[in-house]
C-alpha atoms as a PDB file:
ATOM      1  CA  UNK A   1      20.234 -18.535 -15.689  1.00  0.00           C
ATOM      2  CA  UNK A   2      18.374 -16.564 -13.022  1.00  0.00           C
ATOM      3  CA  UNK A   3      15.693 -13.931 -13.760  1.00  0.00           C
ATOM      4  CA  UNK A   4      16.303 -10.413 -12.996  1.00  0.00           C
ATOM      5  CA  UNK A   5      12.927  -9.519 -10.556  1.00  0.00           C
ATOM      6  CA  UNK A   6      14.674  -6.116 -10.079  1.00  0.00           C
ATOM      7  CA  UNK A   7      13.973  -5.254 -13.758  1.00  0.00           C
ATOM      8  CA  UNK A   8      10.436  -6.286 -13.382  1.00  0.00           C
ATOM      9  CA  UNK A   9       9.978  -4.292 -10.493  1.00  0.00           C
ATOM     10  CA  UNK A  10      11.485  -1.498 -12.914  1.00  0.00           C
ATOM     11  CA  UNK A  11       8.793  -2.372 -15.649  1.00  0.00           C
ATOM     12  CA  UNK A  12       5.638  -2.174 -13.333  1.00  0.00           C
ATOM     13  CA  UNK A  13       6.992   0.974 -12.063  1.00  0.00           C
ATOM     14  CA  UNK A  14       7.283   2.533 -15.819  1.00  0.00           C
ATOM     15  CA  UNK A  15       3.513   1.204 -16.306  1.00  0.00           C
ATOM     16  CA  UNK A  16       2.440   2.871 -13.096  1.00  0.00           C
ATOM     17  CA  UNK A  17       4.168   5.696 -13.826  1.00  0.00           C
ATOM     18  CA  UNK A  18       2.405   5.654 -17.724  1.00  0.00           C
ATOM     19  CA  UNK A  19      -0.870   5.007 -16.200  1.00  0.00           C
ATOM     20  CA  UNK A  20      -1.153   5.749 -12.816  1.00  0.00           C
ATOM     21  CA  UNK A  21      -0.357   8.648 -10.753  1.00  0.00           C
ATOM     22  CA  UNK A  22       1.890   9.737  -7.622  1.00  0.00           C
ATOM     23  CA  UNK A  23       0.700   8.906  -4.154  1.00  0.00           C
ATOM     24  CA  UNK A  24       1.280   9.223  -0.902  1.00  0.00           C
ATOM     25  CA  UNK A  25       1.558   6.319   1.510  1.00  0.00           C
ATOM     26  CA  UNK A  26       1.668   7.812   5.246  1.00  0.00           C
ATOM     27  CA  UNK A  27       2.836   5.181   7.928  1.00  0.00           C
ATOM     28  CA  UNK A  28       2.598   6.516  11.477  1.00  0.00           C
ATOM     29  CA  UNK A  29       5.208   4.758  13.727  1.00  0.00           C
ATOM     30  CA  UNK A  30       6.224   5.257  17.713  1.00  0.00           C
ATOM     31  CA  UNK A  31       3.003   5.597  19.458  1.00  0.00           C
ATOM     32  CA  UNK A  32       3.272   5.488  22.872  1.00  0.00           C
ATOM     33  CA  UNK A  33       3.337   6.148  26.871  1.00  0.00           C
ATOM     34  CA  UNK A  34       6.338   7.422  28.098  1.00  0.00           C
ATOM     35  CA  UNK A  35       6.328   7.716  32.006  1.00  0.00           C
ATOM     36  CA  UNK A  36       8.792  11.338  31.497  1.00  0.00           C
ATOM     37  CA  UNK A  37       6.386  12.416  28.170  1.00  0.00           C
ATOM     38  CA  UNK A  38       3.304  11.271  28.637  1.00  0.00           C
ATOM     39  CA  UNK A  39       1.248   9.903  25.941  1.00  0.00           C
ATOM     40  CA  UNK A  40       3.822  10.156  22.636  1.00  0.00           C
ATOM     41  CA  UNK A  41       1.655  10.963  19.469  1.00  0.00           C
ATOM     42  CA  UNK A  42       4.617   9.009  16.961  1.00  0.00           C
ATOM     43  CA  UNK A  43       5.779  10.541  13.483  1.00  0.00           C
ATOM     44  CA  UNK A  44       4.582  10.231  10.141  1.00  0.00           C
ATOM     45  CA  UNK A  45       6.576   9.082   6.999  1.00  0.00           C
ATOM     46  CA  UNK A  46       6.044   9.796   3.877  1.00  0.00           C
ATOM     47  CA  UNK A  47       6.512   7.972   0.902  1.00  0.00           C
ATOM     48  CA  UNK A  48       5.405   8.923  -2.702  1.00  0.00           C
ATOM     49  CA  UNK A  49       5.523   6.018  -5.183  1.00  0.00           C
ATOM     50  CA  UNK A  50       3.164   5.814  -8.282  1.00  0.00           C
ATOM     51  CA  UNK A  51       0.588   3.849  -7.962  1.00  0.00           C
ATOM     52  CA  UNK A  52      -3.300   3.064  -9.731  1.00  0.00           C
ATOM     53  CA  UNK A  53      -6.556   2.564  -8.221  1.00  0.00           C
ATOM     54  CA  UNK A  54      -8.938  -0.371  -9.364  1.00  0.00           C
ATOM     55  CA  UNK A  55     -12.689  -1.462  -8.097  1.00  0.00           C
ATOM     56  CA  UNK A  56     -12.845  -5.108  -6.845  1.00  0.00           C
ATOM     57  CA  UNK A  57     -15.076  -7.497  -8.957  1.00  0.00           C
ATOM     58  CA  UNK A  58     -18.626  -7.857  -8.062  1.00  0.00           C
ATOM     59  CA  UNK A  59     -18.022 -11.682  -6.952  1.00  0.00           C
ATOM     60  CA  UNK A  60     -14.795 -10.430  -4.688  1.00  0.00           C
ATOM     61  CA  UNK A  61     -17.210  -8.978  -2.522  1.00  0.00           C
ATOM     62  CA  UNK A  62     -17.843 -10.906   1.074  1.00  0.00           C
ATOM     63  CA  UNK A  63     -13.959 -12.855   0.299  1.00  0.00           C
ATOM     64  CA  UNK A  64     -12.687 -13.258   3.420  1.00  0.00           C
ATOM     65  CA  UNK A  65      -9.006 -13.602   3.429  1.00  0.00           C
ATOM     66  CA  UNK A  66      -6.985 -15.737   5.108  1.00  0.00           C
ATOM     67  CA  UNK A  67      -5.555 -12.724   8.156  1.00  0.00           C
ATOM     68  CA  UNK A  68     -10.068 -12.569   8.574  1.00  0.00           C
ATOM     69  CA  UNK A  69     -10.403  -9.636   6.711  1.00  0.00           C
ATOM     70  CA  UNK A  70     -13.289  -9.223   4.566  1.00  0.00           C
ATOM     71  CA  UNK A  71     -13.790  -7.133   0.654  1.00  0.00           C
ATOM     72  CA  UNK A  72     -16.849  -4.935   1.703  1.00  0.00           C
ATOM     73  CA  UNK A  73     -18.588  -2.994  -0.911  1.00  0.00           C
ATOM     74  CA  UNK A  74     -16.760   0.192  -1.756  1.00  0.00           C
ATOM     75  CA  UNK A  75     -13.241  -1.129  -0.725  1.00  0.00           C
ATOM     76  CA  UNK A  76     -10.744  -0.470  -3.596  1.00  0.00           C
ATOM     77  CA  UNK A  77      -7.485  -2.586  -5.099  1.00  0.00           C
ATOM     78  CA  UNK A  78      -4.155  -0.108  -4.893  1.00  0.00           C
ATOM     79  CA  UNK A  79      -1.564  -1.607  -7.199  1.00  0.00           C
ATOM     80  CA  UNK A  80       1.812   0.203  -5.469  1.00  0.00           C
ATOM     81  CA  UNK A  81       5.074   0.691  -7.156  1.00  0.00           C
ATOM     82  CA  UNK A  82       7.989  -0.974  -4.873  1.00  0.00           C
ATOM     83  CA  UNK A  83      10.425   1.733  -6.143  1.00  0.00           C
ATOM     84  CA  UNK A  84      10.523   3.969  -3.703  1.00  0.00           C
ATOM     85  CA  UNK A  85       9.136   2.090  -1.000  1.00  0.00           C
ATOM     86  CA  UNK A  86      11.284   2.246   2.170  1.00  0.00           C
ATOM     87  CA  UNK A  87       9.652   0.590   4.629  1.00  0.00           C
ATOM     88  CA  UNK A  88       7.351  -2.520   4.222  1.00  0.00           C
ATOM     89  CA  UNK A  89       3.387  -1.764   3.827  1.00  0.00           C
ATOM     90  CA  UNK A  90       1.262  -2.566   6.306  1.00  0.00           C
ATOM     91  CA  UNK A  91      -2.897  -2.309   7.463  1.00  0.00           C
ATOM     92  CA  UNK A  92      -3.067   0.805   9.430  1.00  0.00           C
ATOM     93  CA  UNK A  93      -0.794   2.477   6.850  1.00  0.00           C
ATOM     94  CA  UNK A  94      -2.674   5.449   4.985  1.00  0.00           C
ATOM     95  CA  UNK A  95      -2.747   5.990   1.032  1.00  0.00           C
ATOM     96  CA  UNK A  96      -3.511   9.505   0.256  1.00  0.00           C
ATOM     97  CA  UNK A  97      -4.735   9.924  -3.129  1.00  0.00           C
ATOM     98  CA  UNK A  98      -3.081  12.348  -5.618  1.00  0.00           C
ATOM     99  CA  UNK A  99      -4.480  16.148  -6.010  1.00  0.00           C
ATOM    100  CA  UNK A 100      -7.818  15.310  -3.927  1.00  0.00           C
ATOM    101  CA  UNK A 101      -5.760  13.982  -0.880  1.00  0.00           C
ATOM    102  CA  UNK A 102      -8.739  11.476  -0.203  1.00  0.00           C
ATOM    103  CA  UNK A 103      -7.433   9.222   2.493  1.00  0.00           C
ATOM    104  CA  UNK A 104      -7.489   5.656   2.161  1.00  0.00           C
ATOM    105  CA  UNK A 105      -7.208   3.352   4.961  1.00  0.00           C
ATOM    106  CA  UNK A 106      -5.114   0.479   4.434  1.00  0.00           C
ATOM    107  CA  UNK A 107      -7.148  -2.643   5.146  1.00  0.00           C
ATOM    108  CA  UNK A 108      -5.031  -5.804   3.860  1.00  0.00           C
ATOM    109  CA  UNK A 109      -1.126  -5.637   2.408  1.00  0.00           C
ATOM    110  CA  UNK A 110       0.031  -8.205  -0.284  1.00  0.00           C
ATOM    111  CA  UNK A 111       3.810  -8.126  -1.613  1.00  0.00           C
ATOM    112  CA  UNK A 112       3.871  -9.648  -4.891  1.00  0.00           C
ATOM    113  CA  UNK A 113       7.000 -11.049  -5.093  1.00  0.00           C
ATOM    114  CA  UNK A 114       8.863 -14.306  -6.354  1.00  0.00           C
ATOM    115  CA  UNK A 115      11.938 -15.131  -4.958  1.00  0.00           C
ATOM    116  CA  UNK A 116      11.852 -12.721  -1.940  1.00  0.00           C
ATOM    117  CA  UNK A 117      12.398  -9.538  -4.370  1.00  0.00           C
ATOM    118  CA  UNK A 118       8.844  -7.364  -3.919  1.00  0.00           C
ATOM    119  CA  UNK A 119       7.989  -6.280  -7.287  1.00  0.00           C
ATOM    120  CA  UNK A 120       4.716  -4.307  -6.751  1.00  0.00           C
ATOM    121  CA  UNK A 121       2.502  -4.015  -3.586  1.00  0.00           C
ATOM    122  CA  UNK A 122      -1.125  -4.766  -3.683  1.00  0.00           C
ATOM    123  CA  UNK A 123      -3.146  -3.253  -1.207  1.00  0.00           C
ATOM    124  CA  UNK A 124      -6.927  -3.408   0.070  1.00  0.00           C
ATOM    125  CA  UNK A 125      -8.414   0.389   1.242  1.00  0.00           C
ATOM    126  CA  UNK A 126     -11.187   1.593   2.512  1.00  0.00           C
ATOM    127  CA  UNK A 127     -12.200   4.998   2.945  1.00  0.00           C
END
């Protein structure tokens, strides 16, 4: 018998959805030089799963993870829903917070998931 990682994804979305709120994940995509257009400034998608925001622990601070990234003081944990999510998370990617539309820069992507089925995205973000 196989387990069903589609229904957990499911269940952390209802939890998210209980106690988190909506977000915004922004991820810019074509920027460029075009020799006809000139510098290309790229689109923005939008994506609004729900997601909640958690501090690090005081010993997480100084971590340095295995891409050389580093936890500084103030950086935050973003537990993302991956219903919803079209297109895979990545640093650079922006998470605008809900009603304040406080931007978060992503810093560090983690997709928690067994068995190649992403069941919730954690990201690192700074402001």
């Amino acid at each position: 018998m196989s387990f069903d990682y589609l229904e957990t994804a499911q269940e952390a979305d209802e939890l998210l959805r209980e106690y988190g709120a909506q977000w915004t994940i922004r991820k810019k995509a074509g920027i460029g030089y075009t020799p006809d257009a000139g510098m290309n400034p790229g689109t923005s998608t939008d994506m609004t799963p729900f997601a909640a925001l958690f501090d690090y622990k005081e010993k997480d601070y100084g971590i340095k993870r295995a891409d050389g990234t580093q936890i500084l003081v103030g950086d935050k944990k973003l537990l993302v829903s991956a219903i919803g999510i079209t297109a895979s998370l990545l640093p650079g990617d922006l998470a605008l917070a809900p009603t304040t539309s406080v931007k978060w820069q992503v810093v560090n992507v983690k997709a928690v998931g067994p068995a190649g089925v992403t069941v919730l995205w954690e990201l690192q973000v700074r402001k």
